[in-house]
Protein backbone atom coordinates (compact mmCIF):
# COMPACT_ATOMS: atom_id res chain seq x y z
CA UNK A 1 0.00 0.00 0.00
CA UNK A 2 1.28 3.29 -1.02
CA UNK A 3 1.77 5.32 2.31
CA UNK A 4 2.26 8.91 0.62
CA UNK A 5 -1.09 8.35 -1.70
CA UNK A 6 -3.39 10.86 -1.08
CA UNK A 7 -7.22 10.42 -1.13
CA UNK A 8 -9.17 11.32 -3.62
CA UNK A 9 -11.96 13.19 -1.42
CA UNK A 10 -11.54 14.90 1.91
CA UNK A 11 -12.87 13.52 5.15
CA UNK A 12 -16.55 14.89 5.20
CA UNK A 13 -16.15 16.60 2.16
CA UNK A 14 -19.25 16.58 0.03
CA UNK A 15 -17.73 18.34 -3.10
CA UNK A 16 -16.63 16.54 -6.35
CA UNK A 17 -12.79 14.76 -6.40
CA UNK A 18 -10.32 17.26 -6.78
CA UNK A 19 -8.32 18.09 -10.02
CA UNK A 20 -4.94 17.38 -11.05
CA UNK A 21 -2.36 19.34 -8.46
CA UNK A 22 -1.85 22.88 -9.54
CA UNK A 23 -5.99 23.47 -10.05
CA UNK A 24 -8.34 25.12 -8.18
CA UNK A 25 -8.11 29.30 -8.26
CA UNK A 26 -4.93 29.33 -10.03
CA UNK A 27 -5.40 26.36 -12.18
CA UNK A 28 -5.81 28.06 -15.44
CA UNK A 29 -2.68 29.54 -15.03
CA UNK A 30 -0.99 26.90 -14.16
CA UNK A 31 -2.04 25.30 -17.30
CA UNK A 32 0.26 28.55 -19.52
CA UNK A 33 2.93 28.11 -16.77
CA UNK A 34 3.29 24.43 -17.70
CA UNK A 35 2.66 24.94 -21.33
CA UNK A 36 5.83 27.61 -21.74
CA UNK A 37 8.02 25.05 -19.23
CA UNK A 38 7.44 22.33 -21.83
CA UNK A 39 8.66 24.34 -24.54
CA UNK A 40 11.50 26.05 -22.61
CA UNK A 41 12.54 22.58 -21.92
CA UNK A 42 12.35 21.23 -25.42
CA UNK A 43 14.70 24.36 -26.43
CA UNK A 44 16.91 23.25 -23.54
CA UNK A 45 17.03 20.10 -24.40
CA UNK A 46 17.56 21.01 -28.14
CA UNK A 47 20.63 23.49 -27.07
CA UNK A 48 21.54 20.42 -24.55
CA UNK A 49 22.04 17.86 -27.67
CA UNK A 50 23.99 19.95 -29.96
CA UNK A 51 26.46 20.70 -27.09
CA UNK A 52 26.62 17.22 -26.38
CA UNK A 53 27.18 16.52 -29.77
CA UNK A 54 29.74 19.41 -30.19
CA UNK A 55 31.93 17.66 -26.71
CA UNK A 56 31.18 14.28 -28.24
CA UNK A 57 33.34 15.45 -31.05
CA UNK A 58 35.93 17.24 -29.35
CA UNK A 59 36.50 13.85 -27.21
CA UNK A 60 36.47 11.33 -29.97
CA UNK A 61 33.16 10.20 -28.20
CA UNK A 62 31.05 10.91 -31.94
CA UNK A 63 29.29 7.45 -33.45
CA UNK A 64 29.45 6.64 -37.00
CA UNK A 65 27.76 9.32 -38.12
CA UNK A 66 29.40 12.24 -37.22
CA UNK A 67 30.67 14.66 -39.44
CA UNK A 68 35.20 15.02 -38.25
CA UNK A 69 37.17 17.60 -39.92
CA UNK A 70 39.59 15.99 -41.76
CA UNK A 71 43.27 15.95 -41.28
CA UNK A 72 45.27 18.03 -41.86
CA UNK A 73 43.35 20.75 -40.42
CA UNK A 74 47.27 23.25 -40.37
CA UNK A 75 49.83 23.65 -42.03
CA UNK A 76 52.61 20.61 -41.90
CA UNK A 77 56.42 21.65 -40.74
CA UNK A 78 59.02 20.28 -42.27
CA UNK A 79 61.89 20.18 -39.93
CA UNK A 80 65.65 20.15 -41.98
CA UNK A 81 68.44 19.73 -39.50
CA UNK A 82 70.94 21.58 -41.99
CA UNK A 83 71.27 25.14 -43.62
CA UNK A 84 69.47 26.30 -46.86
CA UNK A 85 70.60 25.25 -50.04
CA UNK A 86 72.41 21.69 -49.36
CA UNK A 87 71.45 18.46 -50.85
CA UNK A 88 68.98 17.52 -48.10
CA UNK A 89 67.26 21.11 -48.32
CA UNK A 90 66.67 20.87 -51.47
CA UNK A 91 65.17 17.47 -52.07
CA UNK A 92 62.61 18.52 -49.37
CA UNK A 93 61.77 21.37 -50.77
CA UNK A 94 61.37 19.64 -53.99
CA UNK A 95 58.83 17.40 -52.92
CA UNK A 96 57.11 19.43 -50.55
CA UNK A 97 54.52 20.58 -52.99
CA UNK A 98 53.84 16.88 -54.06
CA UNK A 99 52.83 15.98 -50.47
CA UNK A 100 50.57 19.04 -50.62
CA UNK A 101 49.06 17.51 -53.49
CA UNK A 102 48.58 14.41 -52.35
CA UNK A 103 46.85 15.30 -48.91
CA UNK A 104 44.66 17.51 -51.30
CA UNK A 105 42.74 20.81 -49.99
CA UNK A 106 45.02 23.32 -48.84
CA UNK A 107 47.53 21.69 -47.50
CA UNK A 108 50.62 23.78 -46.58
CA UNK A 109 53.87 21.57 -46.03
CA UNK A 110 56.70 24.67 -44.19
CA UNK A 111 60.46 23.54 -44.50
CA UNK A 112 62.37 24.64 -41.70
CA UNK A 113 65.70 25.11 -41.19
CA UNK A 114 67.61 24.20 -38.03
CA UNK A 115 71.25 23.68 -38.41
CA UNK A 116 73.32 22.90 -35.94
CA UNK A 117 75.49 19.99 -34.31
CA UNK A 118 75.69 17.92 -36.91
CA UNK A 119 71.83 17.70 -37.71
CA UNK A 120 71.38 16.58 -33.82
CA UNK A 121 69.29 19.91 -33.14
CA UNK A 122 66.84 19.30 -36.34
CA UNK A 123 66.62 15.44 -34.87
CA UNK A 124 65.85 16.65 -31.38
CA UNK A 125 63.27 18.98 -32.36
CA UNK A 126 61.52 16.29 -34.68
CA UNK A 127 61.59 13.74 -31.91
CA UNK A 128 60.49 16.20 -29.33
CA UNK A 129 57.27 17.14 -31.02
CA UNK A 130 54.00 16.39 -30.70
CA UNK A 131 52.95 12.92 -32.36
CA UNK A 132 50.08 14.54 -33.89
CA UNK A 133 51.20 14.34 -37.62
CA UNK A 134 51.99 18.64 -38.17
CA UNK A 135 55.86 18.11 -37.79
CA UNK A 136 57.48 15.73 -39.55
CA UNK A 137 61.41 16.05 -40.60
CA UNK A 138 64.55 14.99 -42.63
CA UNK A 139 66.79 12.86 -40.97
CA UNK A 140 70.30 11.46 -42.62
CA UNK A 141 72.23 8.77 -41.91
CA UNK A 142 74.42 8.11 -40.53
CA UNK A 143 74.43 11.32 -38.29
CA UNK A 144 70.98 10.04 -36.96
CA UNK A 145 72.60 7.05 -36.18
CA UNK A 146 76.09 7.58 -35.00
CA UNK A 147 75.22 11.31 -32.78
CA UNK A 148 73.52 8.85 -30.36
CA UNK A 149 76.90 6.47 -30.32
CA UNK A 150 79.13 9.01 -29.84
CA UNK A 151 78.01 11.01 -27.43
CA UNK A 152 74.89 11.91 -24.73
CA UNK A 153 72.72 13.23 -27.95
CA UNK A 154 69.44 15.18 -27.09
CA UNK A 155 67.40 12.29 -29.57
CA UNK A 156 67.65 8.74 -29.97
CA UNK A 157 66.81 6.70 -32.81
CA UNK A 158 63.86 4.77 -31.18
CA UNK A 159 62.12 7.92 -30.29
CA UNK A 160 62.03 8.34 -34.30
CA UNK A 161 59.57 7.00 -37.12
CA UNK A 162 61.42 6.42 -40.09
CA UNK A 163 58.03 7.04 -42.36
CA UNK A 164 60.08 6.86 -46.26
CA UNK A 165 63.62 7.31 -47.20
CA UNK A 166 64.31 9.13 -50.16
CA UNK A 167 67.88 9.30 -51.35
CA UNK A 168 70.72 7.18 -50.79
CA UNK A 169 73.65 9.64 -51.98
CA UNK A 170 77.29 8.43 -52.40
CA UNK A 171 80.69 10.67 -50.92
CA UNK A 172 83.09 12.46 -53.17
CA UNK A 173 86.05 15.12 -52.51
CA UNK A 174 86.07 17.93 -54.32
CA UNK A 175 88.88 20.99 -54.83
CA UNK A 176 88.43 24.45 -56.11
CA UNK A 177 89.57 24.12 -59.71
CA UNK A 178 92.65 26.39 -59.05
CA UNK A 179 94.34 23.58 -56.87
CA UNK A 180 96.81 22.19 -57.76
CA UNK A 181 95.51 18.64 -56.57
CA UNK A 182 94.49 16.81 -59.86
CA UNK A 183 93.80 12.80 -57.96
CA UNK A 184 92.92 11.42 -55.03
CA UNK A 185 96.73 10.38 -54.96
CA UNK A 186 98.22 14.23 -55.57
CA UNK A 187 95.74 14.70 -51.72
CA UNK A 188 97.72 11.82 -50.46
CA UNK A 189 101.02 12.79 -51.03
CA UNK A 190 100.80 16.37 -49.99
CA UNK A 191 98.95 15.75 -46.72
CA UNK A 192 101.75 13.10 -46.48
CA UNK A 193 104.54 15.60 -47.00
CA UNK A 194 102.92 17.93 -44.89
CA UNK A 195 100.86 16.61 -41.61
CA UNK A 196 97.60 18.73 -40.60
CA UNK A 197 97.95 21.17 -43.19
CA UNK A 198 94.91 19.70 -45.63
CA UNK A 199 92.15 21.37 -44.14
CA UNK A 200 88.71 19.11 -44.73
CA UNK A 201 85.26 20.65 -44.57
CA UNK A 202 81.63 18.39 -43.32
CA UNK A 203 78.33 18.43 -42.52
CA UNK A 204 80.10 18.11 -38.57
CA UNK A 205 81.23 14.93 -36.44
CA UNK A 206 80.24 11.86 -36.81
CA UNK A 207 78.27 12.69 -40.13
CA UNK A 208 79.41 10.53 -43.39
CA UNK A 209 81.28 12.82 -44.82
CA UNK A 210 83.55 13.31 -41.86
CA UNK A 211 84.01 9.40 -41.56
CA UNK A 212 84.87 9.50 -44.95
CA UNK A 213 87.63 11.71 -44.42
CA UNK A 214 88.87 9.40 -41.25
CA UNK A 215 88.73 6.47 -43.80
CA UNK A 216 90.97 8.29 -45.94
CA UNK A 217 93.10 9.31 -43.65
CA UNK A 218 93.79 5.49 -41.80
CA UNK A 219 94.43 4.81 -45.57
CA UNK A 220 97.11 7.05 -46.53
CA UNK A 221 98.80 7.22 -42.79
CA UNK A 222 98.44 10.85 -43.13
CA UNK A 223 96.44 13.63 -41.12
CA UNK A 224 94.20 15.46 -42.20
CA UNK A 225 92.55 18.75 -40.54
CA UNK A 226 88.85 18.53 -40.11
CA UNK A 227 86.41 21.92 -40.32
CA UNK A 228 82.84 20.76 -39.60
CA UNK A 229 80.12 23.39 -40.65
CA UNK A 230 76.35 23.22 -40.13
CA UNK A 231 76.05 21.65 -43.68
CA UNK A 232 77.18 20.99 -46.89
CA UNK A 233 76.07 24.77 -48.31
CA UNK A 234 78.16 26.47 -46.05
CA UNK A 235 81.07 24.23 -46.55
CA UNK A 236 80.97 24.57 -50.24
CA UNK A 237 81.34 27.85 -49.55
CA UNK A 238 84.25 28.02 -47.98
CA UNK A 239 86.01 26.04 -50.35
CA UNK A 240 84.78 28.50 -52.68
CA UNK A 241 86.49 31.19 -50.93
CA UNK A 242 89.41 29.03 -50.73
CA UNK A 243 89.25 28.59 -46.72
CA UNK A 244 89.80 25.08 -47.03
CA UNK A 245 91.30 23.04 -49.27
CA UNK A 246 88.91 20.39 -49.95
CA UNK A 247 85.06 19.43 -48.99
CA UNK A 248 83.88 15.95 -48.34
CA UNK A 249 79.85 16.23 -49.55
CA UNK A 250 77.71 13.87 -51.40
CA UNK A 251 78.27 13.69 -54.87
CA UNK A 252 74.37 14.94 -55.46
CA UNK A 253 75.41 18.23 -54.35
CA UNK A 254 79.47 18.37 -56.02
CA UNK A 255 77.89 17.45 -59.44
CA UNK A 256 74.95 20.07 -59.10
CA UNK A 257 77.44 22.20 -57.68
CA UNK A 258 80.02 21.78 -60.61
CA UNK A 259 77.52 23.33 -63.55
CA UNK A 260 78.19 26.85 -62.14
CA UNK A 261 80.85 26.78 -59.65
CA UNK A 262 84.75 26.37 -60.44
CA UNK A 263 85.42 22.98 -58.56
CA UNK A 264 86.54 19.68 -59.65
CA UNK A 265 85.49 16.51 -58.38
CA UNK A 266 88.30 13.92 -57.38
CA UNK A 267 86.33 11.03 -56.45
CA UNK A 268 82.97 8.85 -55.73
CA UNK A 269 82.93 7.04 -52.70
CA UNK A 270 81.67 3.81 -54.40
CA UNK A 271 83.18 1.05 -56.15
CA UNK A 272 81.94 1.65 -59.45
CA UNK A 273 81.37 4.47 -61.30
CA UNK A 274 78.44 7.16 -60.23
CA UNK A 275 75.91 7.66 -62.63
CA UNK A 276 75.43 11.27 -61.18
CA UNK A 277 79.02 11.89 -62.24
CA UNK A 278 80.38 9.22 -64.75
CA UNK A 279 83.49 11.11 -65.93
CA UNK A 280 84.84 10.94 -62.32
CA UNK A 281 86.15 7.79 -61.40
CA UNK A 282 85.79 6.16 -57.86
CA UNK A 283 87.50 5.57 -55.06
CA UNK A 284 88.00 2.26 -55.39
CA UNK A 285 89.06 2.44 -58.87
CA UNK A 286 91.80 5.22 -57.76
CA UNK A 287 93.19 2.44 -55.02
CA UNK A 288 91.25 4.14 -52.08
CA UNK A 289 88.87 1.11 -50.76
CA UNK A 290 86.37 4.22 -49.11
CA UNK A 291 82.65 3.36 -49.07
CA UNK A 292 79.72 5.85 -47.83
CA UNK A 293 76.88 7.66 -48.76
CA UNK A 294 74.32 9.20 -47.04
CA UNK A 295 70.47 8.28 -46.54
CA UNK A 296 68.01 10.90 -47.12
CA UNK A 297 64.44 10.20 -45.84
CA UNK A 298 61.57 11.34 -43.99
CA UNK A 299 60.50 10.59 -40.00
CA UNK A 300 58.10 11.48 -37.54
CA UNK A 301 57.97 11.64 -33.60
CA UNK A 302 57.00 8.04 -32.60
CA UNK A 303 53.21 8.15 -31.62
CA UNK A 304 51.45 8.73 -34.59
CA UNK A 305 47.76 7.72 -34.77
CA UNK A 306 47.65 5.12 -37.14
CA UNK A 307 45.03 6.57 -39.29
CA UNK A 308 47.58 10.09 -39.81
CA UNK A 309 50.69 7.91 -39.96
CA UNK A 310 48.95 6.01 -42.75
CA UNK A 311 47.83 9.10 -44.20
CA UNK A 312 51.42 10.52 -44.48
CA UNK A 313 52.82 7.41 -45.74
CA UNK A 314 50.39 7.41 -48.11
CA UNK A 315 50.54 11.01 -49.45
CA UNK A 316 54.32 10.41 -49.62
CA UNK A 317 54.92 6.93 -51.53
CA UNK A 318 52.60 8.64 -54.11
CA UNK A 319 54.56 11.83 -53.95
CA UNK A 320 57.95 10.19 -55.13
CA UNK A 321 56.48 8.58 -57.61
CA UNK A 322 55.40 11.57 -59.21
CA UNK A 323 57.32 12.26 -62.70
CA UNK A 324 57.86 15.52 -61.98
CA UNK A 325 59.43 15.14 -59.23
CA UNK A 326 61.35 12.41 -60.24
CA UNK A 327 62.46 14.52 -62.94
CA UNK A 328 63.85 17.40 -60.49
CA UNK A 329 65.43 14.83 -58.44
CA UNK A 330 67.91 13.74 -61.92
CA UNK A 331 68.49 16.86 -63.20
CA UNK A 332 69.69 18.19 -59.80
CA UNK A 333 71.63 14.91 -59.85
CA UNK A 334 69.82 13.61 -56.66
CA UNK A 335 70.30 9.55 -56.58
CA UNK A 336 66.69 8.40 -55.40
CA UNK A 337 66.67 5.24 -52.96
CA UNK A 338 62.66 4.92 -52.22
CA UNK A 339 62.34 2.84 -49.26
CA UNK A 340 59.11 2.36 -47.49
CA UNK A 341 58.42 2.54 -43.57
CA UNK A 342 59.57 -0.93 -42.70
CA UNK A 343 62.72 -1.25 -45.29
CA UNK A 344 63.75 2.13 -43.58
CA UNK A 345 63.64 1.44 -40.17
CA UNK A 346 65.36 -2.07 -40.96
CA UNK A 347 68.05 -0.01 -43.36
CA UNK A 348 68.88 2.30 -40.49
CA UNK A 349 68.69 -0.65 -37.69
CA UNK A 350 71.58 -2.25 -40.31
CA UNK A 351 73.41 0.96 -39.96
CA UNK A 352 73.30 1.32 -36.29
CA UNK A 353 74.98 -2.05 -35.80
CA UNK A 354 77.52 -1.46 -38.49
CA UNK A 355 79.18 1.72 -36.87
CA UNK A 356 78.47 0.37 -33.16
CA UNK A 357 80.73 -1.97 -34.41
CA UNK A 358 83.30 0.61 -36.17
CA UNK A 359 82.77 2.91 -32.83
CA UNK A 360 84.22 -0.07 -30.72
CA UNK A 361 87.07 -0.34 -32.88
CA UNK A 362 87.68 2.99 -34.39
CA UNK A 363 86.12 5.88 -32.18
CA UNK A 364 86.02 8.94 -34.37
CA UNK A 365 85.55 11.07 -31.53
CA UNK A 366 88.64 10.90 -29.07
């Protein structure tokens, strides 16, 4: 039995039941009161879904239905951990406007440059990001590999997702053309004849082209003087205004270099003959057994959401693919290696082990 029912007549009352709570004197306005409360609340409740709706969103909470903005939503950075106008610059730069293309809408991909420390502050600030897909960056081996070796570096290569390499760029050593070094040999004897007096320019310690010049040197029993410089631009450079006397840089940037500038190329790193340069013979083929190049490719901070990362990956294996920029990439002599996410990160995993391996026996940093 309901305790809190009330009855429907009064003790001795005589009069008919009573109405519905709210009647009596002020029962017809009760009635309007109600009426305007039921559509107040319907507003409410109208206002109440499309906020609802509006957090749902916000929180990843919408169903199936729901309209999402579509990424990207910004513009992308493009982090380059070297100075304008070098090899690995410019083959970003290049492509940028194909991954604009391929995400479609407006799409803005921004190269930025930040040199310094042999690319580790343009690693650092790649890794550091947020893993939201609007920073992305070039990374080169093996200065993303061997910074971390040699010393307490402000990245490491796990913290990396190698998302698409695209270059895979062989050494050389180039001279202004008024030297009077004419072979790899004429380098030899003179640093020979005269210890610490062949000055060297790189892209900094630990990158390839300064290992290239310690592989030389262990060769020849000579020493050599190295000049690191925030990249391969600014080295150039300087050997331009005769401030060294010779620059190790990949031979994607000597034999672009070489159609306006008065330098002449010595050597290829590689055993046979470059196709970027074939009226320079290698290394090997001069009796200097000196192997390296230098990977070019794209990474992200590790942490992507799967559906961005794909996204990316996506928008980027169609990019360099793209004729045209296939056709920029040979005429500024750039040797493309296209290796997707997993070849990379197994490529660079290769890499690391390698020169662990030479660190143990070789250190290049003393």
């Amino acid at each position: 039995m309901n305790m809190n029912a009330r009855p429907a007549m009064r003790a001795g009352s005589t009069g008919a039941a009573a109405g519905p709570a709210g009647a009596g004197r002020f029962g017809g306005l009760s009635r309007v009161l109600r009426r305007r409360a039921a559509r107040l609340a319907a507003r409410l409740a109208g206002a109440a879904g499309i906020a609802a709706s509006a957090l749902a969103a916000a929180f990843g909470l919408a169903g199936p239905g729901a309209a999402w903005a579509a990424y990207p939503e910004k513009p992308i950075t493009l982090i380059v951990g070297y100075a304008a106008g070098g090899g690995s610059d410019f083959i970003v730069r290049s492509l940028a406007p194909f991954i604009e293309k391929e995400l479609g809408g407006t799409t803005r991909v921004i190269v930025m440059n930040r040199p310094g420390a042999g690319g580790e502050i343009g690693f650092a600030a790649i890794a550091d990001a947020a893993p939201d897909g609007y920073t992305i960056g070039l990374i080169n081996s093996p200065n993303v590999v061997t910074i971390p070796i040699e010393r307490q570096a402000r990245f490491s290569l796990d913290r990396l997702d190698p998302l698409y390499n695209l270059v895979d760029d062989p050494g050389s050593f180039v001279v202004h053309k008024d030297s009077p070094h004419q072979t790899l040999a004429d380098v030899a004897a003179f640093a020979k004849a005269n210890p610490n007096s062949v000055t060297v320019g790189t892209t900094g310690i630990g990158s390839d082209d300064h290992l290239a010049m310690l592989m030389f040197q262990r060769l020849t029993q000579t020493r050599l003087t190295h000049v690191p410089f925030p990249g391969s631009a600014d080295a150039h450079r300087a050997l331009l205004g005769r401030h060294i006397q010779v620059t190790s840089m990949n031979i994607g940037e000597s034999a672009r270099a070489r159609e306006g500038d008065p330098i002449r190329i010595l050597g290829v790193m590689t055993e046979e003959r470059s196709v970027q340069a074939a009226d320079v013979p290698s290394f090997k083929e001069q009796g200097f057994d000196v192997k390296m190049a230098s990977l070019r490719g794209l990474a992200a901070p590790v942490g992507l959401p799967p559906d961005i990362r794909a996204k990316l990956v996506d928008a980027i294996g169609k990019a360099v693919l793209h004729p045209e920029f296939q056709e920029i990439a040979r005429k500024a002599y750039q040797p493309l290696r296209l290796l997707p996410p997993d070849q990379y990160a197994e490529e660079l995993k290769t890499q690391e082990a390698t020169f662990r391996a030479m660190w143990k026996e070789t250190p290049w940093l003393k």
